[in-house]
PDB file of N, CA and C in Angstrom:
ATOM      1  N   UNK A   1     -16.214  -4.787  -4.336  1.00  0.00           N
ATOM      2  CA  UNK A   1     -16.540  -4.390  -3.003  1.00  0.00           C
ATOM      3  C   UNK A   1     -17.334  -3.094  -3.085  1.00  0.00           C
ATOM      4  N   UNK A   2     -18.382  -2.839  -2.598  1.00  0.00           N
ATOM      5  CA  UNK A   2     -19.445  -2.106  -2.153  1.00  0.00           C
ATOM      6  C   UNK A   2     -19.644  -1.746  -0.780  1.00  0.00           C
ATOM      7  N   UNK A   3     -19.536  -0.343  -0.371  1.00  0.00           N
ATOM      8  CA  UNK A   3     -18.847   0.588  -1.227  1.00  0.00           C
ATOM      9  C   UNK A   3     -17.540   0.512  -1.158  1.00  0.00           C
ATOM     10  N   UNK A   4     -16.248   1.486  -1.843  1.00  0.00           N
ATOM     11  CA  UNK A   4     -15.148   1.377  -2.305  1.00  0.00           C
ATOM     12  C   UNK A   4     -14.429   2.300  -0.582  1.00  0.00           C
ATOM     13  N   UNK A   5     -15.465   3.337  -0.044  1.00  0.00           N
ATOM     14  CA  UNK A   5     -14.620   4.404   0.405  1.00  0.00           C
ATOM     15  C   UNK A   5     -16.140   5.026   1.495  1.00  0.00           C
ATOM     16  N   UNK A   6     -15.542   4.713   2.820  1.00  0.00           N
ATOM     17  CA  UNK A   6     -17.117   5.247   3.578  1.00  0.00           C
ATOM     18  C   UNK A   6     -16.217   5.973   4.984  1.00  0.00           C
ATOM     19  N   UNK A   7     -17.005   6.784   5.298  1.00  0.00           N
ATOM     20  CA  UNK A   7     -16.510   7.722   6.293  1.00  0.00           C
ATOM     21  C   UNK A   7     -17.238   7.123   8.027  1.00  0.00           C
ATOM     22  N   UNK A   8     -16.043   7.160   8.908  1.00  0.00           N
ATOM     23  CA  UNK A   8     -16.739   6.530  10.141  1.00  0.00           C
ATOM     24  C   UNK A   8     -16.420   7.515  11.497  1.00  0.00           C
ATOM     25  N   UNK A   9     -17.318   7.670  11.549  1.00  0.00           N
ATOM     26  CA  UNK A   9     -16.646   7.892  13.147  1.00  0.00           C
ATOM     27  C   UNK A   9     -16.566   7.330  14.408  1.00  0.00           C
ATOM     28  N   UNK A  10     -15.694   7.806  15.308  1.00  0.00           N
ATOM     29  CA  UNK A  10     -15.551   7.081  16.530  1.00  0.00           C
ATOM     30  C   UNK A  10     -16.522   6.131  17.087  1.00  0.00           C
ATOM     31  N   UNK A  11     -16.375   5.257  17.918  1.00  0.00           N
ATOM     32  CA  UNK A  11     -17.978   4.035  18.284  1.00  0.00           C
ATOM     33  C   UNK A  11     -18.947   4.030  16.716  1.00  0.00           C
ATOM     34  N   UNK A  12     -18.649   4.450  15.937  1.00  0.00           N
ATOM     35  CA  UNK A  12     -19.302   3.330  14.903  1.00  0.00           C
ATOM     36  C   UNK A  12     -18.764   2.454  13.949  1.00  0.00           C
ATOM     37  N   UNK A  13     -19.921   1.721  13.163  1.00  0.00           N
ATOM     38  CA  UNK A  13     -18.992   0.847  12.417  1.00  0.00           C
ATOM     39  C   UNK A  13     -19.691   1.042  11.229  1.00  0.00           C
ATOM     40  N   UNK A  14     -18.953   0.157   9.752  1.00  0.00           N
ATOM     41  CA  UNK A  14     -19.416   0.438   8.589  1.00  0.00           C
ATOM     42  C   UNK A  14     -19.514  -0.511   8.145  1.00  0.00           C
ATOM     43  N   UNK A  15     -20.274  -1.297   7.220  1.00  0.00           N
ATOM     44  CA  UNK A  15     -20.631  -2.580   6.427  1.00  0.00           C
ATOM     45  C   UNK A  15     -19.975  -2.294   5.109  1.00  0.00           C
ATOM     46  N   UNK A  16     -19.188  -3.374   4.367  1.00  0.00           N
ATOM     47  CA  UNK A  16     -18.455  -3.554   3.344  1.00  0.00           C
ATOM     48  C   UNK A  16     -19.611  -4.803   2.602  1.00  0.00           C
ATOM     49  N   UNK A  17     -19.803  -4.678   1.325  1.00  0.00           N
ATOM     50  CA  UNK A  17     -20.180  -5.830   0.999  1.00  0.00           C
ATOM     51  C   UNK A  17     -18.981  -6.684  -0.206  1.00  0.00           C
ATOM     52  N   UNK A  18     -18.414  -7.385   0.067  1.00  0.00           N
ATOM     53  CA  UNK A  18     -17.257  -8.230  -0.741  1.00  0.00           C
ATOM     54  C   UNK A  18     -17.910  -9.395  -1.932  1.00  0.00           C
ATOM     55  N   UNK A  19     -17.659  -9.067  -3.046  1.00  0.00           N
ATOM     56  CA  UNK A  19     -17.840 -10.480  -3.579  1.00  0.00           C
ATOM     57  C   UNK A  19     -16.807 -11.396  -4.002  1.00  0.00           C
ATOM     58  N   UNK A  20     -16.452 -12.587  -3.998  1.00  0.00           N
ATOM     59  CA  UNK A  20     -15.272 -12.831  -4.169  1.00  0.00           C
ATOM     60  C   UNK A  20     -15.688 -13.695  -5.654  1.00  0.00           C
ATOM     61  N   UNK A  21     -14.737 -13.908  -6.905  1.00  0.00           N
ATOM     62  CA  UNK A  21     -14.743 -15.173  -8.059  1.00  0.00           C
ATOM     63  C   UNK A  21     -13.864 -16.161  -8.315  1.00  0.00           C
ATOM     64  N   UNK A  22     -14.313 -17.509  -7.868  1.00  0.00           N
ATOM     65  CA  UNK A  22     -13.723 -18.323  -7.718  1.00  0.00           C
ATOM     66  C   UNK A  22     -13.103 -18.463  -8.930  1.00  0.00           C
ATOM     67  N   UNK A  23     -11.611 -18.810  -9.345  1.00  0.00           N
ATOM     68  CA  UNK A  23     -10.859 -18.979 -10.527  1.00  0.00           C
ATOM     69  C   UNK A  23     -11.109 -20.841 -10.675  1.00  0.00           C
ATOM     70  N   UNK A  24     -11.293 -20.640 -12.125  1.00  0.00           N
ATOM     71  CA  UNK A  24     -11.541 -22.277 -12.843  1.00  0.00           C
ATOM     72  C   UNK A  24     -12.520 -22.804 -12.381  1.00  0.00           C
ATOM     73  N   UNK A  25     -13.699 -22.615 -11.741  1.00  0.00           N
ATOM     74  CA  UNK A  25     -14.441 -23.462 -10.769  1.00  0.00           C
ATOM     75  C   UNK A  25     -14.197 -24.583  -9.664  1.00  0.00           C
ATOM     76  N   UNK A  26     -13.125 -23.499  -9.154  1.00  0.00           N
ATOM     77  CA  UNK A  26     -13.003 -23.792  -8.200  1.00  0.00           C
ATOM     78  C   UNK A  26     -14.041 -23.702  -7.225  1.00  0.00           C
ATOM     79  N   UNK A  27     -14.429 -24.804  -6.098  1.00  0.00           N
ATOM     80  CA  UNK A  27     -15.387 -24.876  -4.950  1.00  0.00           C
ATOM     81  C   UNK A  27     -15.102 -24.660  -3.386  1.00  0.00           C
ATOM     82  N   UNK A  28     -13.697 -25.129  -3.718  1.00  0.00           N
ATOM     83  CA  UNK A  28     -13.304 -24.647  -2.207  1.00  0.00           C
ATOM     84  C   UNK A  28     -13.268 -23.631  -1.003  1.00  0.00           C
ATOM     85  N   UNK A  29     -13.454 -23.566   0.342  1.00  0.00           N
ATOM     86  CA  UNK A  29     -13.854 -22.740   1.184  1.00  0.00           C
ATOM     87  C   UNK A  29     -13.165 -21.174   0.675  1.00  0.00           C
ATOM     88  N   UNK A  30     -13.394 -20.119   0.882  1.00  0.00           N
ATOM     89  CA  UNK A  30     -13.173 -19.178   1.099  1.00  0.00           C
ATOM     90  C   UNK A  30     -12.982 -18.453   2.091  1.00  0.00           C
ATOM     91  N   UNK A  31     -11.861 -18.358   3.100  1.00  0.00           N
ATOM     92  CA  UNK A  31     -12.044 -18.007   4.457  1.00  0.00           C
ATOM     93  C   UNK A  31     -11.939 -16.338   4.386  1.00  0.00           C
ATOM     94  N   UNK A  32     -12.554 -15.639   4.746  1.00  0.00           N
ATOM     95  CA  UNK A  32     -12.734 -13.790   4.600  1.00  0.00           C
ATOM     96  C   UNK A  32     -12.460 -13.012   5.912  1.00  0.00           C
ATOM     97  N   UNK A  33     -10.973 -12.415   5.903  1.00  0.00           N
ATOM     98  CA  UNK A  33     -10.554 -11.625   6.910  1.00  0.00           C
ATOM     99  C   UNK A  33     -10.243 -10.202   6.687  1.00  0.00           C
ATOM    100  N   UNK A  34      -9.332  -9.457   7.476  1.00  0.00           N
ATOM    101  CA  UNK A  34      -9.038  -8.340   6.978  1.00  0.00           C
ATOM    102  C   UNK A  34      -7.801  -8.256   8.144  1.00  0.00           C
ATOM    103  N   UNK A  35      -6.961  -7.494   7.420  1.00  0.00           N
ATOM    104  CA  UNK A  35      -5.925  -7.415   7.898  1.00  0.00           C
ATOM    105  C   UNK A  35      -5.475  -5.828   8.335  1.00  0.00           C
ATOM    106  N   UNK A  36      -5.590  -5.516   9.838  1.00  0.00           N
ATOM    107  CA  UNK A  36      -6.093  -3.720  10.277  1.00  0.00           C
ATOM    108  C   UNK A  36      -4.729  -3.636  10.762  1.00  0.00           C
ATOM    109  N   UNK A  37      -3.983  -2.845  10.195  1.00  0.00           N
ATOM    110  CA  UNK A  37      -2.718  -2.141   9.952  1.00  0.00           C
ATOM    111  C   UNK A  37      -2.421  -1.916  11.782  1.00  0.00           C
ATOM    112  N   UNK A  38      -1.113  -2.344  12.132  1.00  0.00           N
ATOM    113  CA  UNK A  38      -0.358  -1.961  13.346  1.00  0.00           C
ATOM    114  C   UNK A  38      -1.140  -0.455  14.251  1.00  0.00           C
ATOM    115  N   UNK A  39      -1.304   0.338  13.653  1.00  0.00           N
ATOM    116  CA  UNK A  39      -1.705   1.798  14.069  1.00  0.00           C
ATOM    117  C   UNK A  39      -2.896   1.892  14.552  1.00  0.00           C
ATOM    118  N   UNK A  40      -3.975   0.796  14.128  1.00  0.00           N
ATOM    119  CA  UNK A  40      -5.529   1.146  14.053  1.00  0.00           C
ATOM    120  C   UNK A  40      -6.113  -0.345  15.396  1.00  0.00           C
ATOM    121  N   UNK A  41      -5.026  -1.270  14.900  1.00  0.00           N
ATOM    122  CA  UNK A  41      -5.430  -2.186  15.686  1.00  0.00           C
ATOM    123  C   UNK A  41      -5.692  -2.007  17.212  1.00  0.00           C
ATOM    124  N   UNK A  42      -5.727  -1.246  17.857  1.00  0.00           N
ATOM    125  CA  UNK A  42      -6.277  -1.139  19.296  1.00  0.00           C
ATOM    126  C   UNK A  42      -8.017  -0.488  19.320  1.00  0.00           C
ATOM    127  N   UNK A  43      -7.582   0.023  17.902  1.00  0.00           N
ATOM    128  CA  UNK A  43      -9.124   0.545  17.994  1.00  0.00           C
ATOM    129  C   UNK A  43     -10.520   0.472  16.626  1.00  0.00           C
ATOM    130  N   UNK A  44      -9.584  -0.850  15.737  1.00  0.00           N
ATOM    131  CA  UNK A  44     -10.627  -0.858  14.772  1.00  0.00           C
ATOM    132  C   UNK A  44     -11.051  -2.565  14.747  1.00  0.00           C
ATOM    133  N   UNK A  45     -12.206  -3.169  14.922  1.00  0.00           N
ATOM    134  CA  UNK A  45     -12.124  -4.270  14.847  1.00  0.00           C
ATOM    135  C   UNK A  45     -12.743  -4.656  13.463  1.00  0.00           C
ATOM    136  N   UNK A  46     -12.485  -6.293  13.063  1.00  0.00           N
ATOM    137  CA  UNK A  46     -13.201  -6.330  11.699  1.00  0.00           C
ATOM    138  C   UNK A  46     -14.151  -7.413  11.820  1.00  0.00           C
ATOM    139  N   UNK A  47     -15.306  -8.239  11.301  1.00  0.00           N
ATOM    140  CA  UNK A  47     -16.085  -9.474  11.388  1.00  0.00           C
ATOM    141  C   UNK A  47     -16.635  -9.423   9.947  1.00  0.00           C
ATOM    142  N   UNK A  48     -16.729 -10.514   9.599  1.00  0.00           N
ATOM    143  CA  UNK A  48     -17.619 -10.990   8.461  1.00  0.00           C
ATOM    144  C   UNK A  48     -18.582 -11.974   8.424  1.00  0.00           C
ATOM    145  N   UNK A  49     -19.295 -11.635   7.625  1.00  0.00           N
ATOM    146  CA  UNK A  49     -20.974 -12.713   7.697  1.00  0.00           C
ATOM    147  C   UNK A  49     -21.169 -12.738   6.177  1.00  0.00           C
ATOM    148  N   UNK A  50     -21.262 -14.155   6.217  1.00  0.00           N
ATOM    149  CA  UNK A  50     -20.112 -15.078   6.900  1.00  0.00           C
ATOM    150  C   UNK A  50     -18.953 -15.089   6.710  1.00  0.00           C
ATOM    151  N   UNK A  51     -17.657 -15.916   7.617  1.00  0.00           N
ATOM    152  CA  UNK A  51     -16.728 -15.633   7.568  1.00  0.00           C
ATOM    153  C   UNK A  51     -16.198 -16.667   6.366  1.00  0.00           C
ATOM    154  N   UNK A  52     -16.704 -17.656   6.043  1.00  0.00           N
ATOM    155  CA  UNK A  52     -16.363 -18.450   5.195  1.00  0.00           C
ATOM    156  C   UNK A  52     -17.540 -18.424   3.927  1.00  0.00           C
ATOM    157  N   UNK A  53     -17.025 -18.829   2.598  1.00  0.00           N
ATOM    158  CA  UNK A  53     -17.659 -18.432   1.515  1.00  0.00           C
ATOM    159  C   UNK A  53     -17.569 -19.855   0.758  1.00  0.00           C
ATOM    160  N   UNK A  54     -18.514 -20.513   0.338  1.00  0.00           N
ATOM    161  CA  UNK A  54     -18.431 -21.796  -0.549  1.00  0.00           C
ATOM    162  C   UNK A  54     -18.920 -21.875  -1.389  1.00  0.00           C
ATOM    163  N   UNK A  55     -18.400 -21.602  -2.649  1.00  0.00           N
ATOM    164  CA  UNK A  55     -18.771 -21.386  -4.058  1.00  0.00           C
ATOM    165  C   UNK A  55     -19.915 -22.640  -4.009  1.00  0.00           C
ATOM    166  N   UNK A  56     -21.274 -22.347  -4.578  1.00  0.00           N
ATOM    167  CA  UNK A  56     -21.852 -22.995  -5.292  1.00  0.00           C
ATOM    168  C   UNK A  56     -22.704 -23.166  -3.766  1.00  0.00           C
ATOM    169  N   UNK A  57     -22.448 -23.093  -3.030  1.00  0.00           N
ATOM    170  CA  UNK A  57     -23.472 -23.296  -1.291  1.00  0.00           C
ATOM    171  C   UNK A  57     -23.653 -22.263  -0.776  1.00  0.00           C
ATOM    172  N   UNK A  58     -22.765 -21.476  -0.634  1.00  0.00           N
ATOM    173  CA  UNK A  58     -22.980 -20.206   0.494  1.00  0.00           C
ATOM    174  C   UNK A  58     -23.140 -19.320  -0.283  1.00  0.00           C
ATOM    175  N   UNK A  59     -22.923 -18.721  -1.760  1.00  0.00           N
ATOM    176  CA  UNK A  59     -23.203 -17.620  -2.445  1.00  0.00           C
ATOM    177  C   UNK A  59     -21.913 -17.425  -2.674  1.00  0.00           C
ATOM    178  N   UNK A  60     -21.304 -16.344  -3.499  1.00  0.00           N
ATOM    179  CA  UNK A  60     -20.240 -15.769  -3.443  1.00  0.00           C
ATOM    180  C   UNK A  60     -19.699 -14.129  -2.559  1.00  0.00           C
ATOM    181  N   UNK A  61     -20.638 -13.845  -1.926  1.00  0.00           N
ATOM    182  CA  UNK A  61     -20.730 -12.943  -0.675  1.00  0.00           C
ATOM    183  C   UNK A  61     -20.712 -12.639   0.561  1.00  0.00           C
ATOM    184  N   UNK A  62     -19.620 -11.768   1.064  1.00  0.00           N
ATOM    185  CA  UNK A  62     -20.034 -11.265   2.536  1.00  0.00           C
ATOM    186  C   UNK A  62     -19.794 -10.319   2.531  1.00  0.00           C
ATOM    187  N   UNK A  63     -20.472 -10.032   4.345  1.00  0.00           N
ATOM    188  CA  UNK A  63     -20.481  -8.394   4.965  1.00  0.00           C
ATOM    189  C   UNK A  63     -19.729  -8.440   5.555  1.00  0.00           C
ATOM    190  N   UNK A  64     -18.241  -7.585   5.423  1.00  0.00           N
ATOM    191  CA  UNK A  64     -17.496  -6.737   6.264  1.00  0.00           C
ATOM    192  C   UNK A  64     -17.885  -6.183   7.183  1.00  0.00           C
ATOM    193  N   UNK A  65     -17.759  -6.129   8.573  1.00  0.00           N
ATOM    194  CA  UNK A  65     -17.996  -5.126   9.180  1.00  0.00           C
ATOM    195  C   UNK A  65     -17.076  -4.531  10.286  1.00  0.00           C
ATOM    196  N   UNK A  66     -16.404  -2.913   9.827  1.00  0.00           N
ATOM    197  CA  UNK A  66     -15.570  -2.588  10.985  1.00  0.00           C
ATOM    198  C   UNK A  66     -16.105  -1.454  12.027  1.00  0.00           C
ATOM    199  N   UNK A  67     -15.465  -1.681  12.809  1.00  0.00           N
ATOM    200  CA  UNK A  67     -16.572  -1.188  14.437  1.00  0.00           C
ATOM    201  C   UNK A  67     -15.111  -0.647  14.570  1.00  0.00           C
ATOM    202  N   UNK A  68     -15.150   0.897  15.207  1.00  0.00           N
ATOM    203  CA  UNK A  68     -14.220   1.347  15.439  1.00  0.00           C
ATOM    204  C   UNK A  68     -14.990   1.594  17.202  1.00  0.00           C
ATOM    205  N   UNK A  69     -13.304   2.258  17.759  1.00  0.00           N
ATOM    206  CA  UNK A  69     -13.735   2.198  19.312  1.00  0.00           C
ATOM    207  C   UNK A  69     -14.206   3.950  19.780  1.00  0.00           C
ATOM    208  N   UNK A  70     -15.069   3.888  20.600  1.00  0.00           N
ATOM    209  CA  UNK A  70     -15.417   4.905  21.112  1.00  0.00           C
ATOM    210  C   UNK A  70     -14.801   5.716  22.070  1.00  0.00           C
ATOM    211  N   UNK A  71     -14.389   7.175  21.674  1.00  0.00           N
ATOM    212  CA  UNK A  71     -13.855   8.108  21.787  1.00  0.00           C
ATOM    213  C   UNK A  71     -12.026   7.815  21.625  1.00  0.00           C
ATOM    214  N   UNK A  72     -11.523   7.574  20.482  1.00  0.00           N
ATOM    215  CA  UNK A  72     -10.666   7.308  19.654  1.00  0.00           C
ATOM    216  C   UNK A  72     -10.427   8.419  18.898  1.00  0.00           C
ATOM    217  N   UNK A  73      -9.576   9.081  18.355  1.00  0.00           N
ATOM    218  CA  UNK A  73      -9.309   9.576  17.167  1.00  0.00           C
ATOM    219  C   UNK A  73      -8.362   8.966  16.693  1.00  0.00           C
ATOM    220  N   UNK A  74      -9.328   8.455  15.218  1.00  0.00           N
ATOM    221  CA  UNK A  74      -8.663   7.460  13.816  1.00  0.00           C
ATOM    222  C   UNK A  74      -7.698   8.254  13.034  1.00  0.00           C
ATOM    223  N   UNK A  75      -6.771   7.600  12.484  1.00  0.00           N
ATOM    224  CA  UNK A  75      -6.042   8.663  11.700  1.00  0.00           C
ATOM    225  C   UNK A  75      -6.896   8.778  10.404  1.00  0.00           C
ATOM    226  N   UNK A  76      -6.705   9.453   9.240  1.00  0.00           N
ATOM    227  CA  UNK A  76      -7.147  10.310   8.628  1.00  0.00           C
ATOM    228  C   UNK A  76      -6.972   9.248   6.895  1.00  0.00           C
ATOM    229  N   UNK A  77      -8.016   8.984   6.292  1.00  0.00           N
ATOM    230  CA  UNK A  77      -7.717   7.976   5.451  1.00  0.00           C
ATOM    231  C   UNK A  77      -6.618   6.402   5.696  1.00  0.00           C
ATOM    232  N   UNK A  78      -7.144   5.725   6.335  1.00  0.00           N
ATOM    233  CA  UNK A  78      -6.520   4.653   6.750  1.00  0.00           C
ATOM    234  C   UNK A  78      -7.299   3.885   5.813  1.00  0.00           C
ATOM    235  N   UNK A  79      -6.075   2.808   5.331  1.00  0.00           N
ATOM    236  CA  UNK A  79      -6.654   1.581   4.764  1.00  0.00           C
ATOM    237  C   UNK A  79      -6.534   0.356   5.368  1.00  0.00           C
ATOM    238  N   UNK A  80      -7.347  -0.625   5.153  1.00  0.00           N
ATOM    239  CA  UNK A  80      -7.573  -1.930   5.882  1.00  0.00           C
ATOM    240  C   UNK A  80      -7.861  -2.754   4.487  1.00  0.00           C
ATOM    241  N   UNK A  81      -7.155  -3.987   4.345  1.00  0.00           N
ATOM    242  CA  UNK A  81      -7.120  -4.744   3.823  1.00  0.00           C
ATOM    243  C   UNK A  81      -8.035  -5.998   3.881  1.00  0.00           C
ATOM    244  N   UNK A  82      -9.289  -6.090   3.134  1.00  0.00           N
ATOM    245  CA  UNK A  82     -10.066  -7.408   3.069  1.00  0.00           C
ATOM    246  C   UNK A  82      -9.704  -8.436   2.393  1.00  0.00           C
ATOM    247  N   UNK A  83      -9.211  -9.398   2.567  1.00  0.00           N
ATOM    248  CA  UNK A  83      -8.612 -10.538   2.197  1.00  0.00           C
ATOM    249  C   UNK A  83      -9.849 -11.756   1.798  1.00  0.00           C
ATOM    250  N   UNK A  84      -9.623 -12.563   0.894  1.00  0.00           N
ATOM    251  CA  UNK A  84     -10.272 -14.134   1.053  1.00  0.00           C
ATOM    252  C   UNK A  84      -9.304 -15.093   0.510  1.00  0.00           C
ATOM    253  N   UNK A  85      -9.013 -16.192   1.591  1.00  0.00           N
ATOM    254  CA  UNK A  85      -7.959 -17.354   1.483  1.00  0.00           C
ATOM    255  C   UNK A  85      -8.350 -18.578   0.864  1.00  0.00           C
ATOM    256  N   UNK A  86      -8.069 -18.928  -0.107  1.00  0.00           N
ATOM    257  CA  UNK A  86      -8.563 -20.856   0.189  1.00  0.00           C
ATOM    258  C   UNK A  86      -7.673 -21.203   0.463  1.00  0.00           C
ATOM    259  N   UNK A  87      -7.665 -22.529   0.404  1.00  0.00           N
ATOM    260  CA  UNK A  87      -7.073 -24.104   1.390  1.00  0.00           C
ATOM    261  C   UNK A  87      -6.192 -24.570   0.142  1.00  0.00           C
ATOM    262  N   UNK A  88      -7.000 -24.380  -0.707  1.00  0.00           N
ATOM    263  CA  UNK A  88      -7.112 -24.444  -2.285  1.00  0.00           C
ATOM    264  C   UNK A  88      -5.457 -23.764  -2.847  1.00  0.00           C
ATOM    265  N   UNK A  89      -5.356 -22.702  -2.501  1.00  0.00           N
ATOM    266  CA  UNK A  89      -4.201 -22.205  -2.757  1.00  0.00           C
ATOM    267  C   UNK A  89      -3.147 -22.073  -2.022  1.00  0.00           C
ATOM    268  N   UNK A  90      -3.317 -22.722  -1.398  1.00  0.00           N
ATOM    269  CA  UNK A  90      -1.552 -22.974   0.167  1.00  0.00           C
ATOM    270  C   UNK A  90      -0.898 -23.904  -0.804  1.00  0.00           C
ATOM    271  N   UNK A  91      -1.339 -24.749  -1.894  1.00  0.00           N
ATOM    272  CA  UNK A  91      -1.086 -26.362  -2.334  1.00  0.00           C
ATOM    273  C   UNK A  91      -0.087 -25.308  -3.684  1.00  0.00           C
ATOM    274  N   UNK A  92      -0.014 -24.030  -4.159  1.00  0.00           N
ATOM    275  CA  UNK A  92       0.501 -23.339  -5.524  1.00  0.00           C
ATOM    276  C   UNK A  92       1.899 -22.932  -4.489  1.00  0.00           C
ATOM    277  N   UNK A  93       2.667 -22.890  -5.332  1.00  0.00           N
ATOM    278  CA  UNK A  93       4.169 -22.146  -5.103  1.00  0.00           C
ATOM    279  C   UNK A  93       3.427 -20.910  -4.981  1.00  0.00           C
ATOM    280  N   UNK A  94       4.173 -20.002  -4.248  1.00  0.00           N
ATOM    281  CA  UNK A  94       4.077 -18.524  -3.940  1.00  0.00           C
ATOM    282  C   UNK A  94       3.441 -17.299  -5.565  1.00  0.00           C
ATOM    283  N   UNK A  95       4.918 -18.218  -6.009  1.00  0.00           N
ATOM    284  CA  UNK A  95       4.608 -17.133  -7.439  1.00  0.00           C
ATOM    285  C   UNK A  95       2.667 -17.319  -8.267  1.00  0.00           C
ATOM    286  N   UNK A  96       2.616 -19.127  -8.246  1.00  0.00           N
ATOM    287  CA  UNK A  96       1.377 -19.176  -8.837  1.00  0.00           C
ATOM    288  C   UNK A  96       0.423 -18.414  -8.121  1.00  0.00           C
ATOM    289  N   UNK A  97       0.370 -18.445  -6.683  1.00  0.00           N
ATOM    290  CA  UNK A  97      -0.711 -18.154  -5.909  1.00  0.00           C
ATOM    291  C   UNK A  97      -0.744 -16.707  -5.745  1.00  0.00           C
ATOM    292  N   UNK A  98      -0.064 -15.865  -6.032  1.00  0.00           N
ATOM    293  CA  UNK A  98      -0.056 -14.113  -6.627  1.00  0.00           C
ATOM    294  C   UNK A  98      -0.520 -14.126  -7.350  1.00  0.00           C
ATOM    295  N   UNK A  99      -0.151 -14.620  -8.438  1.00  0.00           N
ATOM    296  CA  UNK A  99      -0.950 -14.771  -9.740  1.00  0.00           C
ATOM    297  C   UNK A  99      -2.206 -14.611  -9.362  1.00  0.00           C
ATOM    298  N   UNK A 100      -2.814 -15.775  -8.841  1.00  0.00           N
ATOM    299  CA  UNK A 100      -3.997 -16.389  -9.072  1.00  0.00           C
ATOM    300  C   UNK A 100      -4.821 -15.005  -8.068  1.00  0.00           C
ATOM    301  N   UNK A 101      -4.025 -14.654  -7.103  1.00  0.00           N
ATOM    302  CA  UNK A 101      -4.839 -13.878  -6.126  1.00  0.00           C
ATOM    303  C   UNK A 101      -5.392 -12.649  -6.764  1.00  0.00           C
ATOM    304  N   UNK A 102      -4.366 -12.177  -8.156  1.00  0.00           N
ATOM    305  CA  UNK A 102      -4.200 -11.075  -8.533  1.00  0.00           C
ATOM    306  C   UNK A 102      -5.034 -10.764  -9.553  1.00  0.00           C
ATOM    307  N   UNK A 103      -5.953 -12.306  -9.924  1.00  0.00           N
ATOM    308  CA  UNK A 103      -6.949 -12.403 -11.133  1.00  0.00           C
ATOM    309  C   UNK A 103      -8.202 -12.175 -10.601  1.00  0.00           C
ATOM    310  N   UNK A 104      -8.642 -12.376  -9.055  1.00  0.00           N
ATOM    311  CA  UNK A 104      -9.770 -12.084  -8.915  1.00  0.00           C
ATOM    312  C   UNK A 104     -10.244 -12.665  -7.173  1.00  0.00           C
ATOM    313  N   UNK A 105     -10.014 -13.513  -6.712  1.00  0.00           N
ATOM    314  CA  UNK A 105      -9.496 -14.191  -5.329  1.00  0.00           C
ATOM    315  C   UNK A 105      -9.944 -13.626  -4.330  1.00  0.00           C
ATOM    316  N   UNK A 106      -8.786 -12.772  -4.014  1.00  0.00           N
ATOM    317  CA  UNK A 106      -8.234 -11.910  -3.064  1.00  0.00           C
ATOM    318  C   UNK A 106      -9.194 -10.430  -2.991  1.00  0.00           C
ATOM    319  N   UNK A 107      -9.234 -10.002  -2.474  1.00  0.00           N
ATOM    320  CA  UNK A 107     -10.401  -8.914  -1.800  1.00  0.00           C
ATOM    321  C   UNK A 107      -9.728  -7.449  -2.426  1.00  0.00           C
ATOM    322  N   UNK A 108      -9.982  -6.726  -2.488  1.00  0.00           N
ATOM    323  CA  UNK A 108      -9.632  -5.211  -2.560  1.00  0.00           C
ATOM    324  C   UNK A 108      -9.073  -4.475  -1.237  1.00  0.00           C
ATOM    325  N   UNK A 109      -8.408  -4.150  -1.241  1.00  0.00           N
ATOM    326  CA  UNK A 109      -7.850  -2.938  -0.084  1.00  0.00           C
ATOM    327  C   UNK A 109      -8.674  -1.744  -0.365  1.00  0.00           C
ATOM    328  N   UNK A 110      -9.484  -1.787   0.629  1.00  0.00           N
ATOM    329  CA  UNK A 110     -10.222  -0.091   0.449  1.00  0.00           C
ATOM    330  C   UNK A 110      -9.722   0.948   1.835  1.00  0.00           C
ATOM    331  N   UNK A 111     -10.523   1.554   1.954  1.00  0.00           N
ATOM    332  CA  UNK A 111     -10.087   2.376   2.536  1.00  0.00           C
ATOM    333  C   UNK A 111     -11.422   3.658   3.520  1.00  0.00           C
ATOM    334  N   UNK A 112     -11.067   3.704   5.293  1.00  0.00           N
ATOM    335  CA  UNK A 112     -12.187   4.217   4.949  1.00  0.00           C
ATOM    336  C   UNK A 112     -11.551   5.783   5.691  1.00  0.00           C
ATOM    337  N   UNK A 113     -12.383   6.733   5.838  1.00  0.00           N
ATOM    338  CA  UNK A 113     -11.784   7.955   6.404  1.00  0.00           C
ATOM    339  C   UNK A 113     -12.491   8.459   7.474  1.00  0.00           C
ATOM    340  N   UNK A 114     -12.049   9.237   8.091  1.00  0.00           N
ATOM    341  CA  UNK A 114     -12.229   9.553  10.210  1.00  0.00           C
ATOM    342  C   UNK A 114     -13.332  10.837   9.607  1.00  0.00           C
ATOM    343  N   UNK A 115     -14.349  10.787  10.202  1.00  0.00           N
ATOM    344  CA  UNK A 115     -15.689  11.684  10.072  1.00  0.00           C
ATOM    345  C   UNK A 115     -15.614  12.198  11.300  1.00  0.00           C
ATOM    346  N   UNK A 116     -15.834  13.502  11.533  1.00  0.00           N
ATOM    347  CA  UNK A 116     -16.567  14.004  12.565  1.00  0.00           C
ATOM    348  C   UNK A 116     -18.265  14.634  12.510  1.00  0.00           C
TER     349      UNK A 116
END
């Protein structure tokens, strides 16, 4: 993920670029969310382009993008979690599918911080 750590302030937003690697060649969808912590959620939203990722069709890339709300004060290093799911891995017991998330999958938790 590009970049790791970006500074935002109030009414703006910041672009994440995510790449995700499919394990074994695998092809299946990649659905790309983010998951904005209890505290932030009234005032940070997230979107991706695209929101779905298909190895070998769509590239292995998207843009994050979080839009925070105008005239807000964010707390102070907050992290937000970028996620990517397959369909592919609901079908593994819990334990395999950590595993597997933990090899390359699953998105990075970054983090961004309140600019004035």
């Amino acid at each position: 993920m590009t970049p790791t750590t970006q500074n935002v302030t109030a009414g703006a937003s910041v672009p994440y670029t995510v790449t995700y690697t499919p394990l074994g060649g695998m092809t299946e969808d990649i659905a790309v969310a983010c998951v904005v912590p209890p505290a932030l959620v009234s005032n940070v939203t997230c979107s991706a382009t695209p929101p779905t990722i298909t190895p070998g069709v769509t590239g292995l890339s998207s843009i994050v993008t979080l839009q925070t709300s105008f005239g807000t004060t964010l707390p102070s290093n907050s992290t937000i979690a970028i996620t990517g799911t397959s369909a592919a891995l609901n079908n593994l017991t819990r334990s395999k599918q950590r595993h597997a998330l933990g090899k390359g999958l699953h998105g990075n938790r970054k983090h961004f911080d309140r600019g004035y």
